[in-house]
N, C-alpha and C. Protein backbone atom coordinates (compact mmCIF):
# COMPACT_ATOMS: atom_id res chain seq x y z
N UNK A 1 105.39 143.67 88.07
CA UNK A 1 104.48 142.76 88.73
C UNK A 1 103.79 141.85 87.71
N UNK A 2 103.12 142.64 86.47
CA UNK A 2 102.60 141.69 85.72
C UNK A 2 103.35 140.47 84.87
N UNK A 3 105.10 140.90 84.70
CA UNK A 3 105.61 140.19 84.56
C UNK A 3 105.66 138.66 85.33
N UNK A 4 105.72 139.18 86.94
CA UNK A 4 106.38 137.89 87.87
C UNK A 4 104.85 137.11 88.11
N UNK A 5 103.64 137.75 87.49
CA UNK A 5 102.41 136.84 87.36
C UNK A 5 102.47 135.79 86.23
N UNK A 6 103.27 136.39 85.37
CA UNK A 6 103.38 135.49 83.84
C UNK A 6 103.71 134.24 84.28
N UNK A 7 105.28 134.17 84.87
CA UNK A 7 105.95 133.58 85.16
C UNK A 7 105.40 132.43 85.93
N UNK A 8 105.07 133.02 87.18
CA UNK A 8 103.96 132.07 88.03
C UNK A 8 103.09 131.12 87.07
N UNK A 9 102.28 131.95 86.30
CA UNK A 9 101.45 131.32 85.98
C UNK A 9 102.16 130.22 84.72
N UNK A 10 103.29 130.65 84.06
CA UNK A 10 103.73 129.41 83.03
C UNK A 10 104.17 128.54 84.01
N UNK A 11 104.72 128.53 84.98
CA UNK A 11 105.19 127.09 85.94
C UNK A 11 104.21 126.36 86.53
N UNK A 12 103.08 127.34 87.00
CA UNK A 12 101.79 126.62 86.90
C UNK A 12 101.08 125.48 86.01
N UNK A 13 101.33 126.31 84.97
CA UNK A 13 101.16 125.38 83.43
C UNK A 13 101.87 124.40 83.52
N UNK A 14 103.06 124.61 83.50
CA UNK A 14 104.18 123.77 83.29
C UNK A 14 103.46 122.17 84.06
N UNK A 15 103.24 122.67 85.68
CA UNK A 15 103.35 121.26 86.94
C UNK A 15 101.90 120.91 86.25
N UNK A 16 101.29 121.75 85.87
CA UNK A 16 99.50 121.01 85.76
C UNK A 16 99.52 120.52 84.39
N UNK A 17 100.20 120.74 83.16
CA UNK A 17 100.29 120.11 82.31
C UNK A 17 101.37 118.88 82.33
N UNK A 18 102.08 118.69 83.23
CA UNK A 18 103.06 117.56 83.46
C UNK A 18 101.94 116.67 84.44
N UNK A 19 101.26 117.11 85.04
CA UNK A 19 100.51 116.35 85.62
C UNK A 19 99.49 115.66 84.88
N UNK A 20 98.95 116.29 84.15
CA UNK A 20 97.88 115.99 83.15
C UNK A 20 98.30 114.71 82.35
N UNK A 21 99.80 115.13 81.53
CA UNK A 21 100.33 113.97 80.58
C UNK A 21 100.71 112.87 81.63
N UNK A 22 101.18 112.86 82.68
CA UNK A 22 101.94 111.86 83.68
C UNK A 22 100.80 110.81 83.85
N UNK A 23 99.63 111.35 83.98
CA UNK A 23 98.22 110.88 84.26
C UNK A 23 97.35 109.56 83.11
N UNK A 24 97.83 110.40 81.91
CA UNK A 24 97.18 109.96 80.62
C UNK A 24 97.93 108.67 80.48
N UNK A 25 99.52 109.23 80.67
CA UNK A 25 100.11 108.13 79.76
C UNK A 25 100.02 106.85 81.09
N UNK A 26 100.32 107.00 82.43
CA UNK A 26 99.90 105.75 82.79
C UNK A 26 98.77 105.67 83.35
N UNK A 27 97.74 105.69 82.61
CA UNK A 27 96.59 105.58 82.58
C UNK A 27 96.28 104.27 81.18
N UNK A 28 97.34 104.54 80.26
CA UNK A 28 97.05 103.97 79.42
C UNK A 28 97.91 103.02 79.03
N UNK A 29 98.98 102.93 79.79
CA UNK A 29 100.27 101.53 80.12
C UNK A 29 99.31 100.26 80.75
N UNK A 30 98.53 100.98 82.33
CA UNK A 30 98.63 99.81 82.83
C UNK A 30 96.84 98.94 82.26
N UNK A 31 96.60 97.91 82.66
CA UNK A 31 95.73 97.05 82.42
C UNK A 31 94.26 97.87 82.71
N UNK A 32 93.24 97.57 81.98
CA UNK A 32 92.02 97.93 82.33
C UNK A 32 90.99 96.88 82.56
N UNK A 33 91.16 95.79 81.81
CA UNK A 33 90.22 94.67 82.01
C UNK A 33 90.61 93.80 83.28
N UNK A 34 89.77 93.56 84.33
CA UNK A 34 90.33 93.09 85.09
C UNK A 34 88.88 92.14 85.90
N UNK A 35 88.85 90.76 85.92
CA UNK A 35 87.67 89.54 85.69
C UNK A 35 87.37 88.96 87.70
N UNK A 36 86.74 89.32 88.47
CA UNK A 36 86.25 88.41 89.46
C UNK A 36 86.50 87.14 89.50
N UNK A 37 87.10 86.34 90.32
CA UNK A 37 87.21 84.91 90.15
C UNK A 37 87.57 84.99 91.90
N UNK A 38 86.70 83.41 91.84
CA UNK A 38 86.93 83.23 93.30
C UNK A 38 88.17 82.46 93.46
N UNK A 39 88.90 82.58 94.91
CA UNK A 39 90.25 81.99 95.09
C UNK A 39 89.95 81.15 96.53
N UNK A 40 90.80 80.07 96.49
CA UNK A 40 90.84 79.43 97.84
C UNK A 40 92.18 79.88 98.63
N UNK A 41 91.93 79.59 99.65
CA UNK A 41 92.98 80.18 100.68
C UNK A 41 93.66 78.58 100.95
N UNK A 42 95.09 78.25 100.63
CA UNK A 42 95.98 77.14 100.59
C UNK A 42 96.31 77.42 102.02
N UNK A 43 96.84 78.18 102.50
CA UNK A 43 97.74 78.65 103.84
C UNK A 43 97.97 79.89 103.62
N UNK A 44 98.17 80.58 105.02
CA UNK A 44 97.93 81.97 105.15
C UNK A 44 99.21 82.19 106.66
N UNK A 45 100.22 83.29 106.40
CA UNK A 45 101.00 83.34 107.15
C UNK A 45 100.77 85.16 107.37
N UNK A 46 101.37 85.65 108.54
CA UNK A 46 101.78 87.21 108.72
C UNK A 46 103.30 87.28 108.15
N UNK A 47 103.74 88.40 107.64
CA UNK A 47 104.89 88.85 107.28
C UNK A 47 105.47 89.96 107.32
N UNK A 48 106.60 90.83 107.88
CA UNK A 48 106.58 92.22 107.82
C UNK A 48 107.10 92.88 106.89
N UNK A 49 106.28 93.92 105.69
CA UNK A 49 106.21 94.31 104.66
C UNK A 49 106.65 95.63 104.26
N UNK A 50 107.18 96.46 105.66
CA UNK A 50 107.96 97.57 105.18
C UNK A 50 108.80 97.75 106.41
N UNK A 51 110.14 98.40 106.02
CA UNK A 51 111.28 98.42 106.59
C UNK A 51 111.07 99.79 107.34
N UNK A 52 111.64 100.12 108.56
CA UNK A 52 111.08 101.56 109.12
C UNK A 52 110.05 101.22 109.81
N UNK A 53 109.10 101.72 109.98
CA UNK A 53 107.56 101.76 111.06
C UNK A 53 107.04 99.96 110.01
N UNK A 54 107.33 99.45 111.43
CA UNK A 54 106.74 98.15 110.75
C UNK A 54 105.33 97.74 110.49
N UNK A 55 104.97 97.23 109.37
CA UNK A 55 103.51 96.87 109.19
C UNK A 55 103.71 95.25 109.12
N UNK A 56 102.47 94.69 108.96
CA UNK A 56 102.57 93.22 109.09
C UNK A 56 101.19 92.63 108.26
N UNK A 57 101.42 91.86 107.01
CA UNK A 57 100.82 91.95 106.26
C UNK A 57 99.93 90.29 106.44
N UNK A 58 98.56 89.93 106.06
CA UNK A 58 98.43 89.05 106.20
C UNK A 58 98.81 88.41 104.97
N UNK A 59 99.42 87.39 104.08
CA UNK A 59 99.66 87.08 103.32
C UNK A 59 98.56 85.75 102.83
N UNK A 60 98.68 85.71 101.88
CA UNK A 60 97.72 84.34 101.72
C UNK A 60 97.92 83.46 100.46
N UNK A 61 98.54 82.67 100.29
CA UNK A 61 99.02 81.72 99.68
C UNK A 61 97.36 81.20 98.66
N UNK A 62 96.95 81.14 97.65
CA UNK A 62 95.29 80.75 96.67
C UNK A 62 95.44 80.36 95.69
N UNK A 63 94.73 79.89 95.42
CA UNK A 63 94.19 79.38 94.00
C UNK A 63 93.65 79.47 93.56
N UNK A 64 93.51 79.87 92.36
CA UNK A 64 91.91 80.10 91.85
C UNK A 64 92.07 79.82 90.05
N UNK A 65 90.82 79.41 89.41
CA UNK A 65 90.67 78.60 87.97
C UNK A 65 90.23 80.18 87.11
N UNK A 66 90.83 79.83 85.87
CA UNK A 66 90.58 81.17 84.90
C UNK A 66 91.18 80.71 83.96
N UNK A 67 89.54 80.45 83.46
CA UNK A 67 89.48 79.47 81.79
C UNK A 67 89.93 78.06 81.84
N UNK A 68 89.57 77.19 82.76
CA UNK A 68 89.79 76.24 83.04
C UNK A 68 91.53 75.68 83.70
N UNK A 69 92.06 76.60 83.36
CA UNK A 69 93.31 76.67 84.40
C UNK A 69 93.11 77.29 85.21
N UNK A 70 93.99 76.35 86.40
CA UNK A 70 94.13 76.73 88.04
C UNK A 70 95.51 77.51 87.83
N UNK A 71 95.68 78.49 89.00
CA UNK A 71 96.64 78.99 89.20
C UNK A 71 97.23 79.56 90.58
N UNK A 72 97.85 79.60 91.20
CA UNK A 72 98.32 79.79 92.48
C UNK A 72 99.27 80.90 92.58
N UNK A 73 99.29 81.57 93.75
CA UNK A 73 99.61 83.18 94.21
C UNK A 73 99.85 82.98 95.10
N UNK A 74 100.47 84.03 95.58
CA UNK A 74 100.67 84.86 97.13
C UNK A 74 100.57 86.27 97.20
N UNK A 75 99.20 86.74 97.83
CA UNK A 75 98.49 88.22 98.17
C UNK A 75 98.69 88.53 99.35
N UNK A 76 99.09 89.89 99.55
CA UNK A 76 98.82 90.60 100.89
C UNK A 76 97.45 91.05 100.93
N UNK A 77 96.29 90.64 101.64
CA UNK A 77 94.78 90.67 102.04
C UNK A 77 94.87 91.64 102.55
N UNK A 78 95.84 91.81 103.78
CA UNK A 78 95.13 92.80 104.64
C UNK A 78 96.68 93.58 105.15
N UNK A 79 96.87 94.54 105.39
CA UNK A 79 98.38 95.47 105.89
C UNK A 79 98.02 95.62 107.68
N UNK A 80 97.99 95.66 108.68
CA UNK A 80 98.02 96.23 109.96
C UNK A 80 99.49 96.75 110.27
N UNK A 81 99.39 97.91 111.16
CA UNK A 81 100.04 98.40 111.82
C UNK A 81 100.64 97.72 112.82
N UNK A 82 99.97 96.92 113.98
CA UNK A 82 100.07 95.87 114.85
C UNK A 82 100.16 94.89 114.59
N UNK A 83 101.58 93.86 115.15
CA UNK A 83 101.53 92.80 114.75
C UNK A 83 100.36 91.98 115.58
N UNK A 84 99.92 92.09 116.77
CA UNK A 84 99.25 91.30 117.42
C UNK A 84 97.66 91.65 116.81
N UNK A 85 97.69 92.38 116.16
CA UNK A 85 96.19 92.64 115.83
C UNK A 85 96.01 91.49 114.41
N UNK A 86 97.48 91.76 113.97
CA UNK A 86 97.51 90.89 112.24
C UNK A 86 97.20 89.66 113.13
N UNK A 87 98.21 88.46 114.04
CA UNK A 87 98.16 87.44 114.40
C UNK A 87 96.53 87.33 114.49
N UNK A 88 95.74 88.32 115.02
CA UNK A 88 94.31 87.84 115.31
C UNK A 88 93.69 87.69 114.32
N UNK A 89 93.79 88.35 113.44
CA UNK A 89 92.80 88.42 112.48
C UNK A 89 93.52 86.94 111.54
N UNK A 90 94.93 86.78 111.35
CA UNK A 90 95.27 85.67 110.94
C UNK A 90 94.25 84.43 110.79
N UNK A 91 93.54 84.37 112.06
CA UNK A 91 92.62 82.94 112.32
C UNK A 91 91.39 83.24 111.64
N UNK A 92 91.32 84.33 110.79
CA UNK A 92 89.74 84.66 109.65
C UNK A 92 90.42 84.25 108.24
N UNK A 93 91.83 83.49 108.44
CA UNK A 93 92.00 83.25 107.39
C UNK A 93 92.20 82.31 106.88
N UNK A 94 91.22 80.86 107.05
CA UNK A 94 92.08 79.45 107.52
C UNK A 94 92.11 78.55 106.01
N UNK A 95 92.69 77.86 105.80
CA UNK A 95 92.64 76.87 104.45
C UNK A 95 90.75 76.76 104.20
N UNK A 96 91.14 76.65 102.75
CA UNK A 96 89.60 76.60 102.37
C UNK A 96 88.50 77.48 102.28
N UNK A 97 89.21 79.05 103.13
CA UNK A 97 88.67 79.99 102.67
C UNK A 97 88.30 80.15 101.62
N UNK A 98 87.23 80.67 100.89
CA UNK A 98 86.89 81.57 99.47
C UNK A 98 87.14 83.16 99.77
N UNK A 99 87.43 84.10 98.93
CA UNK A 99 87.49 85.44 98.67
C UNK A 99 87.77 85.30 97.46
N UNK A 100 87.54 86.54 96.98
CA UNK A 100 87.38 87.59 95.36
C UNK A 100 89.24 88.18 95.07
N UNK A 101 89.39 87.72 94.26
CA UNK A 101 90.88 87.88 93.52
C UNK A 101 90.19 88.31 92.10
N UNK A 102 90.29 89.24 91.97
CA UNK A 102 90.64 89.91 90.14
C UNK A 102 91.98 89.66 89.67
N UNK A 103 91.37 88.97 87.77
CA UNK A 103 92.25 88.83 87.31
C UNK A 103 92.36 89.76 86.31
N UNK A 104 93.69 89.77 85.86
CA UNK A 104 94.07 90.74 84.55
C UNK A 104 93.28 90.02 83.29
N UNK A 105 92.85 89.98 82.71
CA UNK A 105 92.22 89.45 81.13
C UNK A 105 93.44 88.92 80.71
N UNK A 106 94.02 90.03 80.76
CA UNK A 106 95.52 90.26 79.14
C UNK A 106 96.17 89.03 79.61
N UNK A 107 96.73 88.90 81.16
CA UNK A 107 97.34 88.12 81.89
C UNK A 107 96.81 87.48 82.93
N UNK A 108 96.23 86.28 82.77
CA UNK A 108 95.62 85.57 83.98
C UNK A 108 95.88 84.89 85.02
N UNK A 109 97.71 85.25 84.90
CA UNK A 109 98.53 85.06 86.47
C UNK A 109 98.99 86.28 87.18
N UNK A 110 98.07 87.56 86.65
CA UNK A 110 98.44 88.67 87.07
C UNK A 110 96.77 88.78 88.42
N UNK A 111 96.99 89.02 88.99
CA UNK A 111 95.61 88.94 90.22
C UNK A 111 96.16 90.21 91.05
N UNK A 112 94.65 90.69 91.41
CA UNK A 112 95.23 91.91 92.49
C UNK A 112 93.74 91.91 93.27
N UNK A 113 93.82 92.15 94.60
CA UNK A 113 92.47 92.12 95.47
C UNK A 113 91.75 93.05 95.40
N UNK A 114 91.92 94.41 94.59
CA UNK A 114 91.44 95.69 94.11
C UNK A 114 90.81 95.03 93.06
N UNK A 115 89.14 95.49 93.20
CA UNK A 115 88.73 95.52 91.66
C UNK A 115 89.34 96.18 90.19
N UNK A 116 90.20 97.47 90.21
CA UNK A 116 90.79 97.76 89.44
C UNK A 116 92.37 97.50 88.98
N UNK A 117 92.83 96.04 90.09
CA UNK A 117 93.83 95.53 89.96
C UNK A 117 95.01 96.83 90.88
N UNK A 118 94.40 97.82 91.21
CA UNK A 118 95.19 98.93 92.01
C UNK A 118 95.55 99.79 90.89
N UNK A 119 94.87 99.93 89.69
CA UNK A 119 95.41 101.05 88.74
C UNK A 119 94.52 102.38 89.46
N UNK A 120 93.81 102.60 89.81
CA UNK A 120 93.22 104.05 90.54
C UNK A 120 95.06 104.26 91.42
N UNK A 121 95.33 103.55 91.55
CA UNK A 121 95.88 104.25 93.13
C UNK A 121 97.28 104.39 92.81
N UNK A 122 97.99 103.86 91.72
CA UNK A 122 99.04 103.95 90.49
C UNK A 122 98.98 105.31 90.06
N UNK A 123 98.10 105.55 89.33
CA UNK A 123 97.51 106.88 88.72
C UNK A 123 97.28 108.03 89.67
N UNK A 124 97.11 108.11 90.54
CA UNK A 124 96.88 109.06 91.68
C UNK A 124 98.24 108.99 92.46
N UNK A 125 99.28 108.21 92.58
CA UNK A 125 100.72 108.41 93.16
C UNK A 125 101.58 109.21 92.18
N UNK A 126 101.10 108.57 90.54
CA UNK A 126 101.92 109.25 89.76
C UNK A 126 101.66 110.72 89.81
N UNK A 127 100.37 110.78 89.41
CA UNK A 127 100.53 112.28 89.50
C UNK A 127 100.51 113.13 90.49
N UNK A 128 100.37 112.83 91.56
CA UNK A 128 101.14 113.63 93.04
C UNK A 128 102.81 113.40 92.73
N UNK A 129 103.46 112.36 92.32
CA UNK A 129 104.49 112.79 92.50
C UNK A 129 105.36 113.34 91.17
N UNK A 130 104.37 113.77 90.35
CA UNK A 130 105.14 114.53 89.19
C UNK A 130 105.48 115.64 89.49
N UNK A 131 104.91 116.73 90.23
CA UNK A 131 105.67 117.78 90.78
C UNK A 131 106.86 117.84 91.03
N UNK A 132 107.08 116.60 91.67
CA UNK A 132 108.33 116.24 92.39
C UNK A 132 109.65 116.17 91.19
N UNK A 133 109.12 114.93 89.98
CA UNK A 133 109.76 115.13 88.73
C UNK A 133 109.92 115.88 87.93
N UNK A 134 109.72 116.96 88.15
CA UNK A 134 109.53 118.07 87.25
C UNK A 134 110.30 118.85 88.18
N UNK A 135 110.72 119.48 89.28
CA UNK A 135 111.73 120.18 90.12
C UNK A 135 112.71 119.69 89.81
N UNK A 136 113.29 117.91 89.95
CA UNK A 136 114.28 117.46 89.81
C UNK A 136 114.97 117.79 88.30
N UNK A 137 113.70 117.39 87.15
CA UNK A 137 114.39 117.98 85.56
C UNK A 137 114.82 119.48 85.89
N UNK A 138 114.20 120.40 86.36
CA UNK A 138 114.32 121.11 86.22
C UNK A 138 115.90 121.93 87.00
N UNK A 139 116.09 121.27 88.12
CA UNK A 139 117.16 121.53 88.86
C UNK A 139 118.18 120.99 87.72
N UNK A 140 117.51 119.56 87.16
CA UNK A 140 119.31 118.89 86.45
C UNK A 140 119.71 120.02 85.40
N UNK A 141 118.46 120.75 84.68
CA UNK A 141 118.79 121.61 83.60
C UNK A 141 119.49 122.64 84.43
N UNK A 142 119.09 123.24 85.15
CA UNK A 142 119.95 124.31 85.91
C UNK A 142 121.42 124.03 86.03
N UNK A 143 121.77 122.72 86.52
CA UNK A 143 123.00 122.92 86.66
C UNK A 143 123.94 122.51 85.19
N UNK A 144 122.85 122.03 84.71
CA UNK A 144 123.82 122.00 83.15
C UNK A 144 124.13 123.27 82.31
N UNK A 145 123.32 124.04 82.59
CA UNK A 145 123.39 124.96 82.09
C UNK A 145 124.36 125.93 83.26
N UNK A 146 124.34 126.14 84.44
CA UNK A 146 125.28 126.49 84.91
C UNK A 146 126.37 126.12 84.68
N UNK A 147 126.97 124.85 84.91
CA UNK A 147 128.16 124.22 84.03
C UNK A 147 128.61 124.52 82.96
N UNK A 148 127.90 124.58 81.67
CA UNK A 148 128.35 125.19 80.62
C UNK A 148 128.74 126.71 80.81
N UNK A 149 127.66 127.72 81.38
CA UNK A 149 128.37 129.02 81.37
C UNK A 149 129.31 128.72 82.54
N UNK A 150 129.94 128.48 83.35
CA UNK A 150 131.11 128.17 83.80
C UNK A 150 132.46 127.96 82.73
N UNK A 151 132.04 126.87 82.26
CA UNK A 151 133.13 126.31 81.29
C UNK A 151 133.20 127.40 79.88
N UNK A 152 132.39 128.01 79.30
CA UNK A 152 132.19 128.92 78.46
C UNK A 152 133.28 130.50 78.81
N UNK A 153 133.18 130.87 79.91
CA UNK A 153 134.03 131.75 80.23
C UNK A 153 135.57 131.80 80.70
């Protein structure tokens, strides 16, 4: 018994220390500085943004100045489930709007409508799905190593 606790507990180790590094390192890839700047709304269309259970995104075509250059985008503002709910809200989105676009520092044609440019939510997918990467290494080693003692005998 105290053995099959060991065990447990090194795979334990294993997923929570793969989680830990999975965490760090893109934690420290993606961008941290990320600057408020206001954007104008050029034109604003709905679009559907995932294949399967459809969502419908409001899109919004902006502009906005950072460091005396202008620069122009296309953001998804808002995701709905319903297309007829997106079409409504569509009309809160008319030319000449202002809203808040963050920019990257490093890169000032990089913009994301998240104050943290969406690195919280990067960092929190990765490491939920390192578990996942870590079964898969671990299955590929299995069968390599099954393979070889196959071929070995």
């Amino acid at each position: 018994m105290f053995k099959r606790l060991k065990q447990t507990a090194l795979v334990l180790a294993v997923f929570v220390g793969a989680m830990l590094i999975v965490g760090v390192l893109v934690d420290a890839v993606l961008p941290r500085h990320w600057q408020p700047v206001q954007a104008s709304v050029q034109s604003a269309n709905i679009a559907s943004v995932r294949k399967g259970t459809p969502e419908w995104a409001i899109q919004a075509d902006a502009r906005y100045e950072f460091h005396g250059r202008v620069y122009e985008t296309r953001r998804d503002v808002f995701v709905y489930a319903d297309r007829d709910v997106a079409l409504d809200a569509l009309d809160d989105w008319p030319p000449g709007r202002e809203f808040t676009l963050y920019v990257n520092m490093d890169a000032p044609e990089s913009v994301s409508v998240y104050p943290d440019g969406g690195r919280s939510g990067a960092i929190a997918a990765a490491v939920i799905l390192t578990p996942a990467l870590v079964v898969m290494i671990g299955f590929i080693i299995f069968l390599i190593r099954c393979r070889r003692d196959a071929v070995s005998t």
